[in-house]
C-alpha atoms as a PDB file:
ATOM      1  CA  UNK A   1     162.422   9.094  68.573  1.00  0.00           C
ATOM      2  CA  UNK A   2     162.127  11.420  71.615  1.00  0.00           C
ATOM      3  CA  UNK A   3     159.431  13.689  72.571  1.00  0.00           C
ATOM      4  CA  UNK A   4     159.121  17.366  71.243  1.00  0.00           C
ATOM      5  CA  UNK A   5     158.258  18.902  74.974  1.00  0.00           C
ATOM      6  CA  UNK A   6     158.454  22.938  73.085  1.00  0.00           C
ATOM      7  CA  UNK A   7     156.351  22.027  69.775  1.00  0.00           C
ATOM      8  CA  UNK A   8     158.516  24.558  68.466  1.00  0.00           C
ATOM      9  CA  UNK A   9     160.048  21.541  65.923  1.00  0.00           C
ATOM     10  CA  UNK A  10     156.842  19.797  65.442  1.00  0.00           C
ATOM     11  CA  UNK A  11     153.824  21.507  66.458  1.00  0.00           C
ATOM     12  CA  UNK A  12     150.838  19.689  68.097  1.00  0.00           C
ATOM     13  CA  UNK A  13     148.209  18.772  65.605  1.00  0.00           C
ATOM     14  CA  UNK A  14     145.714  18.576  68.194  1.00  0.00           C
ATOM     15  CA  UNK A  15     145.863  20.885  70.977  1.00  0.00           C
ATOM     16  CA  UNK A  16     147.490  19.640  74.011  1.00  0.00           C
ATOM     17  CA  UNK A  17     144.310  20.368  76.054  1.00  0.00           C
ATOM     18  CA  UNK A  18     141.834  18.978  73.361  1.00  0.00           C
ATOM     19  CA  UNK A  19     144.022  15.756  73.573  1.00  0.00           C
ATOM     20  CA  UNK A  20     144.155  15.530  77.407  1.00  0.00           C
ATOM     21  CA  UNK A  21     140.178  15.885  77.841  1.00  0.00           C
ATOM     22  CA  UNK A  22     139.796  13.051  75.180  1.00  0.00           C
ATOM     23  CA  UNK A  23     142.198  11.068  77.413  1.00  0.00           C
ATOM     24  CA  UNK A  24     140.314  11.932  80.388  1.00  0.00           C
ATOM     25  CA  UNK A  25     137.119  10.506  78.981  1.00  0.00           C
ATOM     26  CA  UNK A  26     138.344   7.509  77.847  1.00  0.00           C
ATOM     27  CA  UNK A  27     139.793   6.665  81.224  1.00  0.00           C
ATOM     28  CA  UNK A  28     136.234   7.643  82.783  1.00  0.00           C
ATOM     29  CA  UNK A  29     134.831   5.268  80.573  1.00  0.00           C
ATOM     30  CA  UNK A  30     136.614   2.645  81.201  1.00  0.00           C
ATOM     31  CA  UNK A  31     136.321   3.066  85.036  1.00  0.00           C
ATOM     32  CA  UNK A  32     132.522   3.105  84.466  1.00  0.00           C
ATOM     33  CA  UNK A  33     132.670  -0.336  82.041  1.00  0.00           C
ATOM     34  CA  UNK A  34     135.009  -1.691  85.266  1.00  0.00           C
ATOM     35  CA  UNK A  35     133.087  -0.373  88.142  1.00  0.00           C
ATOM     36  CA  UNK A  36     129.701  -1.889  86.012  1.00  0.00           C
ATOM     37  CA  UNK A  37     131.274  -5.159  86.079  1.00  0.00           C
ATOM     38  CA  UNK A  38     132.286  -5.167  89.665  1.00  0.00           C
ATOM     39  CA  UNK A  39     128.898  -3.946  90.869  1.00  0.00           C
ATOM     40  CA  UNK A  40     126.598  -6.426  89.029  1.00  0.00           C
ATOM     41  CA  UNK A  41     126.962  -8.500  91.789  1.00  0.00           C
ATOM     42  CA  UNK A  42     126.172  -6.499  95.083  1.00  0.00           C
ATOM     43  CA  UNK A  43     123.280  -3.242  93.013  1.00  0.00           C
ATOM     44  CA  UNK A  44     120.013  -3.642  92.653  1.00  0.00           C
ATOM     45  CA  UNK A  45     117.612  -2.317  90.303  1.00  0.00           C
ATOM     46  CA  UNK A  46     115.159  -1.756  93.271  1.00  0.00           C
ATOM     47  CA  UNK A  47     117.234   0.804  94.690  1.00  0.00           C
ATOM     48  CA  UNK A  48     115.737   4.184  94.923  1.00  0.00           C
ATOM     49  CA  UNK A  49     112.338   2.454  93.719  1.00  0.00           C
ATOM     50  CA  UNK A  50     111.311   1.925  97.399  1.00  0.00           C
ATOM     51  CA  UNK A  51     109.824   4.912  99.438  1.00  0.00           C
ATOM     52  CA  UNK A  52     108.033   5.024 103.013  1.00  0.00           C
ATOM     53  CA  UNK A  53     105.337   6.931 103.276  1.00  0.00           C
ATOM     54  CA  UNK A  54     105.517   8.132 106.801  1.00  0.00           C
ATOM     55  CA  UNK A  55     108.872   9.380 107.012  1.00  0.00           C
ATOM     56  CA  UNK A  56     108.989  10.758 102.940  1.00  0.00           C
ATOM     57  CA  UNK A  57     112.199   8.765 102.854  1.00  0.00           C
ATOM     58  CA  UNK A  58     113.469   5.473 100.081  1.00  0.00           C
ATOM     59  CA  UNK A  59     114.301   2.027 101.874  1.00  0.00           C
ATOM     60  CA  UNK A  60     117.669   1.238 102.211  1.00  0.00           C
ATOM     61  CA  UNK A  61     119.354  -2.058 100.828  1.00  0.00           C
ATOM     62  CA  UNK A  62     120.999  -4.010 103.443  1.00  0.00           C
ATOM     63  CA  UNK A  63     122.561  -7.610 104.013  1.00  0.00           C
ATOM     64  CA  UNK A  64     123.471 -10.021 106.305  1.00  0.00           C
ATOM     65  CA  UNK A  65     124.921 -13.629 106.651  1.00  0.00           C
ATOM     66  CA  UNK A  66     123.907 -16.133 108.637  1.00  0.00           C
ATOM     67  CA  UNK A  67     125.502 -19.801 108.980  1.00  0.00           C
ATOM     68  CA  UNK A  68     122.289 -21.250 108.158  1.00  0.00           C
ATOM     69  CA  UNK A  69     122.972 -19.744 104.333  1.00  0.00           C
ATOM     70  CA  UNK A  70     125.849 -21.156 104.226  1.00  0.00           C
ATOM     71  CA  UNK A  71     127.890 -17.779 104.619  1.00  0.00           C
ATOM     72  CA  UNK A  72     125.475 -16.235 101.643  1.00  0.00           C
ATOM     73  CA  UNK A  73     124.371 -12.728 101.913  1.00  0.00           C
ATOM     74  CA  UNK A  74     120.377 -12.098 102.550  1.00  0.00           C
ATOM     75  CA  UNK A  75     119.620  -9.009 101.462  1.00  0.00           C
ATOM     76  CA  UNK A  76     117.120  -6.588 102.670  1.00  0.00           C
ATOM     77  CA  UNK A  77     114.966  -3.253 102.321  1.00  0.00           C
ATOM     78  CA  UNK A  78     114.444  -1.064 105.537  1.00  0.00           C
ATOM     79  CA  UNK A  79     113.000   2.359 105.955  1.00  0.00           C
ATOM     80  CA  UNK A  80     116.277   5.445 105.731  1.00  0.00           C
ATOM     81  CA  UNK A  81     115.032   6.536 108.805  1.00  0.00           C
ATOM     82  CA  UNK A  82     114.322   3.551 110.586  1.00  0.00           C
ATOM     83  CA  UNK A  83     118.085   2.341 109.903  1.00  0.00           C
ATOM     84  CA  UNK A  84     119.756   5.577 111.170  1.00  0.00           C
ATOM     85  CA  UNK A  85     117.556   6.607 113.988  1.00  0.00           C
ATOM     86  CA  UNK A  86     115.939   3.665 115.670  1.00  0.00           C
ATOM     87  CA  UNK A  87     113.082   1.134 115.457  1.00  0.00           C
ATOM     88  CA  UNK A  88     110.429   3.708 117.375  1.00  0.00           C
ATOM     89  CA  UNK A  89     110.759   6.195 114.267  1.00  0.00           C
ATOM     90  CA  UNK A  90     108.993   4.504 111.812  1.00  0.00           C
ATOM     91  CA  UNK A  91     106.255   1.755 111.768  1.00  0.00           C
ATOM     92  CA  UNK A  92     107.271  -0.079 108.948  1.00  0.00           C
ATOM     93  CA  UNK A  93     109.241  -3.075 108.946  1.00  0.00           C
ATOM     94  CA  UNK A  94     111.562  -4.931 106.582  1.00  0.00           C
ATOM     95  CA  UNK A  95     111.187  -6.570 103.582  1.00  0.00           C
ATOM     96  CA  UNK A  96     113.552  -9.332 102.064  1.00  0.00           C
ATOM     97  CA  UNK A  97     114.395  -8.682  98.610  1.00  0.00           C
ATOM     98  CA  UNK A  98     113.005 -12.016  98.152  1.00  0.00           C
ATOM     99  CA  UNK A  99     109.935 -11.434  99.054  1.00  0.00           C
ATOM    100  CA  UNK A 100     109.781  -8.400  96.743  1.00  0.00           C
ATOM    101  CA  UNK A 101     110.474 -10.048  93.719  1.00  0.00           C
ATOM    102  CA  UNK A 102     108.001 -12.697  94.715  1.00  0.00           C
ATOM    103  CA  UNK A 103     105.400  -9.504  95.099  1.00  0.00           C
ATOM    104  CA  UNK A 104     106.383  -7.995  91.865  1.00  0.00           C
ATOM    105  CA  UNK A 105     106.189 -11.079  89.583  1.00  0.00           C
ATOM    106  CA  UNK A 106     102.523 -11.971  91.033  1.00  0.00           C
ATOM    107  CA  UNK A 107     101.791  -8.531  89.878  1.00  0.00           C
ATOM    108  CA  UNK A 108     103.558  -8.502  86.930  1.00  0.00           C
ATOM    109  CA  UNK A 109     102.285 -11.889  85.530  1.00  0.00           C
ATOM    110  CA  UNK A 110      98.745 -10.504  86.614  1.00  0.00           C
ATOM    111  CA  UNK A 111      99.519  -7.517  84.546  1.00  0.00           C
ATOM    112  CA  UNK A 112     101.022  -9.383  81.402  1.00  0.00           C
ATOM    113  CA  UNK A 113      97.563  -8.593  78.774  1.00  0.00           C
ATOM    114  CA  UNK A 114      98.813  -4.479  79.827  1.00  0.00           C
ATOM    115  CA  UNK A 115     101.980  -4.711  80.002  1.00  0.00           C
ATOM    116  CA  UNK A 116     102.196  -6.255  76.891  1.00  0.00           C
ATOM    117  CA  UNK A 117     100.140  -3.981  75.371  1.00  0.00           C
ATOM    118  CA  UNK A 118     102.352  -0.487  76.247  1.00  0.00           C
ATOM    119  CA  UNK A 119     105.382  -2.489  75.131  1.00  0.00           C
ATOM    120  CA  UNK A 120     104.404  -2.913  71.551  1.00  0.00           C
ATOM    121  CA  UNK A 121     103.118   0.132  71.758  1.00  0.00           C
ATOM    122  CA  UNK A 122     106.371   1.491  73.265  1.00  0.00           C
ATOM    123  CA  UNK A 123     108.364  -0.712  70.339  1.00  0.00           C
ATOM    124  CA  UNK A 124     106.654   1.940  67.585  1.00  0.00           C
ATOM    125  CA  UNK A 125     107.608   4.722  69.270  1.00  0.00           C
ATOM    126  CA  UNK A 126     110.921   3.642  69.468  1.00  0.00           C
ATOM    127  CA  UNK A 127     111.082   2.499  65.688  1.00  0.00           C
ATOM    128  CA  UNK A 128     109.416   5.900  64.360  1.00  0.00           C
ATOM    129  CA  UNK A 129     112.179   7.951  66.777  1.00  0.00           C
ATOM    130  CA  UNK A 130     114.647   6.127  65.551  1.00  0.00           C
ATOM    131  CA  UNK A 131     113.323   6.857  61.482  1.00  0.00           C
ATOM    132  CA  UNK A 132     112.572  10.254  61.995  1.00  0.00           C
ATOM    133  CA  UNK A 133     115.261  11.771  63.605  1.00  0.00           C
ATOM    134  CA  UNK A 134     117.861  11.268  60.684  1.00  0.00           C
ATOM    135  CA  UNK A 135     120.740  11.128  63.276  1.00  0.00           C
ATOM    136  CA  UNK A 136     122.544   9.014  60.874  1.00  0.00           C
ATOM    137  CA  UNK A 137     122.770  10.992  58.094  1.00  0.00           C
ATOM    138  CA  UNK A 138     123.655  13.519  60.594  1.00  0.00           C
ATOM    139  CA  UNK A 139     126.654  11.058  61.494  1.00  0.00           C
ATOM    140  CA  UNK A 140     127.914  10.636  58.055  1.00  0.00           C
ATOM    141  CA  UNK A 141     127.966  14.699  57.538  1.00  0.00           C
ATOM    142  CA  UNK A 142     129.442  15.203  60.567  1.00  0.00           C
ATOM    143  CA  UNK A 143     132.195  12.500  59.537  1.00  0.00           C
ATOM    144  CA  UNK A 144     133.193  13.953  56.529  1.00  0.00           C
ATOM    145  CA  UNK A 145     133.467  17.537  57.685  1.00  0.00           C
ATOM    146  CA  UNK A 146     135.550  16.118  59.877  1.00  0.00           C
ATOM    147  CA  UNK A 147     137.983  14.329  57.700  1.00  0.00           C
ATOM    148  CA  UNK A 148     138.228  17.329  55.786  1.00  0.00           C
ATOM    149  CA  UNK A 149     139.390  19.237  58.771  1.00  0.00           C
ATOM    150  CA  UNK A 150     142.186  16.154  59.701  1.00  0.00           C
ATOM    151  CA  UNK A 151     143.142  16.412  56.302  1.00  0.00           C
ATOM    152  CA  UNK A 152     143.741  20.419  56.206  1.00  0.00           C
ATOM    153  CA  UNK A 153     145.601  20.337  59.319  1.00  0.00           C
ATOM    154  CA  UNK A 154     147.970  17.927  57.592  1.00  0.00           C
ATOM    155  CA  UNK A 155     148.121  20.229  54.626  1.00  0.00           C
ATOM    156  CA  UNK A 156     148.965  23.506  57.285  1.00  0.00           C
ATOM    157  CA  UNK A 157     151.843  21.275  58.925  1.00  0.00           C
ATOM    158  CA  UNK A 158     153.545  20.259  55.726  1.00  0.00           C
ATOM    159  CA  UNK A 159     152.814  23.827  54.496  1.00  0.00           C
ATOM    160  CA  UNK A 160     155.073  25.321  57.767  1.00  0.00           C
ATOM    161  CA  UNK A 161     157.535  22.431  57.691  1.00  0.00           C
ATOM    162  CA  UNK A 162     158.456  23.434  54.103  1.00  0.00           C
ATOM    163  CA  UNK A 163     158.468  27.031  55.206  1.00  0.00           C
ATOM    164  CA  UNK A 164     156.081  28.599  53.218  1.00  0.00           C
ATOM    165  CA  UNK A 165     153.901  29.707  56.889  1.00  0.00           C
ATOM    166  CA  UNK A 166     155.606  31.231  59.449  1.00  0.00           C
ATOM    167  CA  UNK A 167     155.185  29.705  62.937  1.00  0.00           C
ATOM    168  CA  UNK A 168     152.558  32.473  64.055  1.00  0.00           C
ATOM    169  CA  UNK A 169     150.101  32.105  61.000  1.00  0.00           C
ATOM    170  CA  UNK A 170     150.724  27.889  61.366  1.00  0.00           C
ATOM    171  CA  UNK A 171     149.365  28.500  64.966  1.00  0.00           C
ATOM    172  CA  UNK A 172     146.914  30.696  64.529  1.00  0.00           C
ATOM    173  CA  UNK A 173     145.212  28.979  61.539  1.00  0.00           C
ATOM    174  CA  UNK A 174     146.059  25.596  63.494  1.00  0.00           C
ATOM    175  CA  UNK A 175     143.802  26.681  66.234  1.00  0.00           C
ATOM    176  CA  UNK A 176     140.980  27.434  64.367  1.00  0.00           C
ATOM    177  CA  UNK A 177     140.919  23.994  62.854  1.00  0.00           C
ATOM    178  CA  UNK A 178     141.276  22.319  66.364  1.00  0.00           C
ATOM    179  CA  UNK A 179     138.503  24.535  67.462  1.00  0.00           C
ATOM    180  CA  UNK A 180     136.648  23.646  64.746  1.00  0.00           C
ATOM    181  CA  UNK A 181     137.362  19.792  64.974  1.00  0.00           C
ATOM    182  CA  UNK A 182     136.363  19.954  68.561  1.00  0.00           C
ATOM    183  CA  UNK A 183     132.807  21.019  67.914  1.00  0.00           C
ATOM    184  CA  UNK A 184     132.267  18.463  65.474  1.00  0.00           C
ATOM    185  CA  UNK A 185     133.523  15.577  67.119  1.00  0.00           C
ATOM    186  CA  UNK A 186     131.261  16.663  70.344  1.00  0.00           C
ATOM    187  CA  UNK A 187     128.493  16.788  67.956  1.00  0.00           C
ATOM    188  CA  UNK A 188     129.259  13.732  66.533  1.00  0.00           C
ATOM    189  CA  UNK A 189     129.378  11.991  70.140  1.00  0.00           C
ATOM    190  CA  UNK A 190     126.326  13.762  71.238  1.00  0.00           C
ATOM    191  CA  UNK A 191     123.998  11.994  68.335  1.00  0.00           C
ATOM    192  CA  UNK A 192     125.646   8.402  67.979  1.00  0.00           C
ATOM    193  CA  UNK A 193     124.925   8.336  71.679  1.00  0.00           C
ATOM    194  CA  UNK A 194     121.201   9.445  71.307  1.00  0.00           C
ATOM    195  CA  UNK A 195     121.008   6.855  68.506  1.00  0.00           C
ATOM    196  CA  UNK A 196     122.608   4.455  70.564  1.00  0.00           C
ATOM    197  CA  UNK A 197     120.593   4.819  73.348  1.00  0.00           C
ATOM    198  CA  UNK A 198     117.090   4.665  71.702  1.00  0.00           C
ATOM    199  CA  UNK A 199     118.368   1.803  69.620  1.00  0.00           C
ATOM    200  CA  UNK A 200     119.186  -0.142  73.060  1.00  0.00           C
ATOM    201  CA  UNK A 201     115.763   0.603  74.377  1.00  0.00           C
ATOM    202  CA  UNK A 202     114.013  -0.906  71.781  1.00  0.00           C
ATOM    203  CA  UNK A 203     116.158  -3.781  72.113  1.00  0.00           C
ATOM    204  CA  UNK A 204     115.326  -3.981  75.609  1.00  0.00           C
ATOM    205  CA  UNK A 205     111.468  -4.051  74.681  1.00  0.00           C
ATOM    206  CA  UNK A 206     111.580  -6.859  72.640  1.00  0.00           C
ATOM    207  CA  UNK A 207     113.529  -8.523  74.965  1.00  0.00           C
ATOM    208  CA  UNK A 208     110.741  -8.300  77.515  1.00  0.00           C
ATOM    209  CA  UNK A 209     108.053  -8.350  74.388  1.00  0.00           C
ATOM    210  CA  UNK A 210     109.990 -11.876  73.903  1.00  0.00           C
ATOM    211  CA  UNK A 211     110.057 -13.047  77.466  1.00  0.00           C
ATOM    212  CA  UNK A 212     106.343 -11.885  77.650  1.00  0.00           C
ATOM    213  CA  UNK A 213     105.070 -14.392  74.734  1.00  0.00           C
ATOM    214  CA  UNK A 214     106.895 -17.066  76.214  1.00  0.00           C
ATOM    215  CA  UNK A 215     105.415 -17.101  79.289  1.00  0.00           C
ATOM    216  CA  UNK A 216     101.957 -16.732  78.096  1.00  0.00           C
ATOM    217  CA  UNK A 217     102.881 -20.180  76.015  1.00  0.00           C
ATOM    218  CA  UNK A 218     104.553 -21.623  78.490  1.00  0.00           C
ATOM    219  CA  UNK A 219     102.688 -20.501  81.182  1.00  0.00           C
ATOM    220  CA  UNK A 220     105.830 -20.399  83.523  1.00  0.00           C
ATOM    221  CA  UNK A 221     107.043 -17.837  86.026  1.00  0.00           C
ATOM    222  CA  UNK A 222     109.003 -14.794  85.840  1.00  0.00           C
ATOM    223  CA  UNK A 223     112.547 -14.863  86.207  1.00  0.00           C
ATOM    224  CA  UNK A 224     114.458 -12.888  88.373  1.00  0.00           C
ATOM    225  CA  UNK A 225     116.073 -11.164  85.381  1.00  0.00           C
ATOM    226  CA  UNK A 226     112.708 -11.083  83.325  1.00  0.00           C
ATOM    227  CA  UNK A 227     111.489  -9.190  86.715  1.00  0.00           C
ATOM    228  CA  UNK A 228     114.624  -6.969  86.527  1.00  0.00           C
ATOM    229  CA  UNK A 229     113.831  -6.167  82.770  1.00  0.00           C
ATOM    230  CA  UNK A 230     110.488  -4.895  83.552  1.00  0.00           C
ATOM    231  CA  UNK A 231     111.165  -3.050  86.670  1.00  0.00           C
ATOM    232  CA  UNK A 232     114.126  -1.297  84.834  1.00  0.00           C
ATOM    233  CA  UNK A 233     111.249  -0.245  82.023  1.00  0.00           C
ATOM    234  CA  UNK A 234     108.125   0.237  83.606  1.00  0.00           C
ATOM    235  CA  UNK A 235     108.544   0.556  87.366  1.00  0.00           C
ATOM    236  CA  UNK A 236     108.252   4.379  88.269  1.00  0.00           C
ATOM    237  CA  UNK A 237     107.823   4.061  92.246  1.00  0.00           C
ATOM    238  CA  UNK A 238     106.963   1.368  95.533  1.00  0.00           C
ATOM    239  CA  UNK A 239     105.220   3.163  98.201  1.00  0.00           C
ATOM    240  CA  UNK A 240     105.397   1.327 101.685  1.00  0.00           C
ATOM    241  CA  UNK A 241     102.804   1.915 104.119  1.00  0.00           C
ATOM    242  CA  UNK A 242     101.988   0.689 107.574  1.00  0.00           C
ATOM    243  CA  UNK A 243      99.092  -0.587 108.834  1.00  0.00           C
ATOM    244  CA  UNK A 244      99.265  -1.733 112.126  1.00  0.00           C
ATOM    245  CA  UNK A 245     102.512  -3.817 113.434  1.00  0.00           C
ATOM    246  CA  UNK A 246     102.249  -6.739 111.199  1.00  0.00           C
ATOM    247  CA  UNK A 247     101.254  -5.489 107.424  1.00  0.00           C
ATOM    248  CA  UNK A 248     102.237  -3.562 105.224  1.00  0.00           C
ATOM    249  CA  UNK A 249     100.357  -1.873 102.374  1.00  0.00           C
ATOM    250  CA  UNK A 250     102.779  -1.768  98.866  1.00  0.00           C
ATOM    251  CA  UNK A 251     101.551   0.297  96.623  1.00  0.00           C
ATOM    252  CA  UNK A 252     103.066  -0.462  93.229  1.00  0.00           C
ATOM    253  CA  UNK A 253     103.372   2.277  90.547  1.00  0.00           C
ATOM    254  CA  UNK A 254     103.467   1.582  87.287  1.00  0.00           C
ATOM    255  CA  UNK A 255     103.491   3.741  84.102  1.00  0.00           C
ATOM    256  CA  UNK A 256     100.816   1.072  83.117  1.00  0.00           C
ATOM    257  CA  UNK A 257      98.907   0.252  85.799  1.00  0.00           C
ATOM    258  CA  UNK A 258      98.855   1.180  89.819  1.00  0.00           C
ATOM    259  CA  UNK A 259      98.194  -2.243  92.004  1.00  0.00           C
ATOM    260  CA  UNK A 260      98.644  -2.404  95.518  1.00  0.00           C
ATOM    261  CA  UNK A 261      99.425  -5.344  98.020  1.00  0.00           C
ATOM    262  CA  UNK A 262      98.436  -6.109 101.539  1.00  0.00           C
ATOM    263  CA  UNK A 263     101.877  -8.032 102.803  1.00  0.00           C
ATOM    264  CA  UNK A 264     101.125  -9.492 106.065  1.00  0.00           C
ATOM    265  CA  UNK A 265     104.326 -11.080 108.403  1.00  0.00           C
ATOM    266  CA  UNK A 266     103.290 -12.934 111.419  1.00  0.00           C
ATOM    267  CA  UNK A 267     102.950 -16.501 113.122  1.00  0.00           C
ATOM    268  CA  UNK A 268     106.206 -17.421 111.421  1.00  0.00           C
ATOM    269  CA  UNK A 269     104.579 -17.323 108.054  1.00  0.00           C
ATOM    270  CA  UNK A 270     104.387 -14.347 105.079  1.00  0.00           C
ATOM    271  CA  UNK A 271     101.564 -14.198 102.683  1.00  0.00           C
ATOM    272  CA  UNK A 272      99.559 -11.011 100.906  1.00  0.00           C
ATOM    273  CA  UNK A 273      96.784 -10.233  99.178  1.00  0.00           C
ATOM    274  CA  UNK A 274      96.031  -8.002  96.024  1.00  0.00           C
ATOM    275  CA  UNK A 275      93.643  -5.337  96.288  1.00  0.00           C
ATOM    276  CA  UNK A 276      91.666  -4.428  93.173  1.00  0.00           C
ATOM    277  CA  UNK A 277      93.555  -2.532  91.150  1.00  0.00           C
ATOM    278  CA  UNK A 278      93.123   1.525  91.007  1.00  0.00           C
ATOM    279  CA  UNK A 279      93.357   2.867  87.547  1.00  0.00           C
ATOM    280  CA  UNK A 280      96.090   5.751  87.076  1.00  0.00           C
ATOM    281  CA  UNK A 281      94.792   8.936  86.263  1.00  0.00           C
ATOM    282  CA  UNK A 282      96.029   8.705  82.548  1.00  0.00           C
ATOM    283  CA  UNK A 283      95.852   5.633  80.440  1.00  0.00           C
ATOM    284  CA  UNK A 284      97.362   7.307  77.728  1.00  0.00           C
ATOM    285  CA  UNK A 285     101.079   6.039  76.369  1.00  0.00           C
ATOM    286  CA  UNK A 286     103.964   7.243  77.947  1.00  0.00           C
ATOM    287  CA  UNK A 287     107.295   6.571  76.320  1.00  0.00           C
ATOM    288  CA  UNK A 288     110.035   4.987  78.227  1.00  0.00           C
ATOM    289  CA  UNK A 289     112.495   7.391  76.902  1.00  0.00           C
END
């Protein structure tokens, strides 16, 4: 077997470009499922959540070791501005990560009759996108149309091997299939990843719906990853702001509720208190997707 490099022998049933763009997008994909993987370890999910209010700029994520951790890394949120310009540019100070997922599971578990609330209400929404949309059937159209095309390409290449096309009607005719073939197949990636995607929210919601109930029975803490789960679904926004040299005032924005947190550092100890909480200017339902 060797390589036809002309296509004058055996022309391309896919065009050449058509094939290397699919190629290229598998091999993106697979970087991203790689990259994923690698970065699970050192992202976090509070990145660009975190924003100081006197300088209009998100906390950065920083780390450190120290030998009394035992070479671990402690990790860290600091004002943008404050990291690249100097302590005197902004008042605020920073915040372990620790500390904020301490902060957020107080006012999450506060917040569980709410939160619990817009998720099942956030599960319907899913469940009637997910019915009404039809993408499915859309699939299975798209599928066959599809097959057809494969199979008349097949039929155009056995018609010019036997000689019955010449090579400039096999080529023309050829193109308009590929052309064809590419429209559907981008159509066809375009919905299974819309169903896809709503299908993996509402998986995600009554993952959290799940965790939710237990905890309520239980009556046990948050997990770091149950913390994770909701900030990935419900946190919009943290707004830092100073007051004074030794507290901060966190304002926590959810697309449930708005709570924020005195968080007070000094005499070697950290502690905070919750302020009542301020209701958002809409109560009504806002979907996640």
């Amino acid at each position: 077997m060797y390589k036809d490099e002309t296509g004058d022998i055996v022309p391309a049933i896919v065009d050449e470009d058509l094939w290397n763009r699919a190629n290229q997008i598998y091999k993106q994909r697979s970087e991203d499922v790689k990259n994923q993987c690698k970065g699970n370890k050192t992202t976090s999910v509070l990145s660009g959540k975190i924003f100081c209010t006197h300088c209009n700029a998100p906390f950065w994520r920083t780390s450190y070791s120290h030998k009394l951790h035992k070479g671990n890394n402690i990790y860290q949120f600091i004002c943008r501005e404050k990291k690249m310009h100097g302590a005197k540019t902004c008042p605020t100070f920073a915040i372990y990560e620790s500390e904020i997922y301490d902060i957020l599971s107080d006012c999450f578990t506060r917040l569980l009759d709410s939160i619990d609330e817009y998720t099942v209400e956030f599960i319907k929404i899913c469940k009637k996108i997910i019915e009404e949309n039809n993408s499915q059937e859309s699939i299975d159209r798209l599928a066959t149309e599809r097959n057809n095309i494969e199979h008349k390409k097949e039929m155009l290449l056995d018609l010019y091997m036997n000689g019955d096309i010449s090579k400039e009607d096999f080529k023309k005719q050829n193109s308009k299939l590929s052309s064809s073939l590419e429209d559907i197949i981008t159509k066809q990636q375009s919905l299974e990843d819309n169903q896809n995607s709503s299908r993996d929210i509402e998986h995600r919601l009554v993952k959290i719906k799940q965790a939710i109930d237990g905890i309520k029975r239980d009556n046990k803490r948050l997990s770091q990853d149950e913390v994770d789960s909701i900030i990935g679904m419900y946190l919009e926004r943290i707004e830092v702001t100073a007051i004074g040299n030794k507290t901060l005032e966190i304002n926590i924005i959810l697309k449930t509720d708005n709570v924020k947190y005195n968080f007070k550092r000094g005499s070697g100890r950290i502690f905070w208190t919750i302020r009542p909480p301020i209701e958002p200017a809409s109560r009504d339902v806002r979907s996640p997707l």
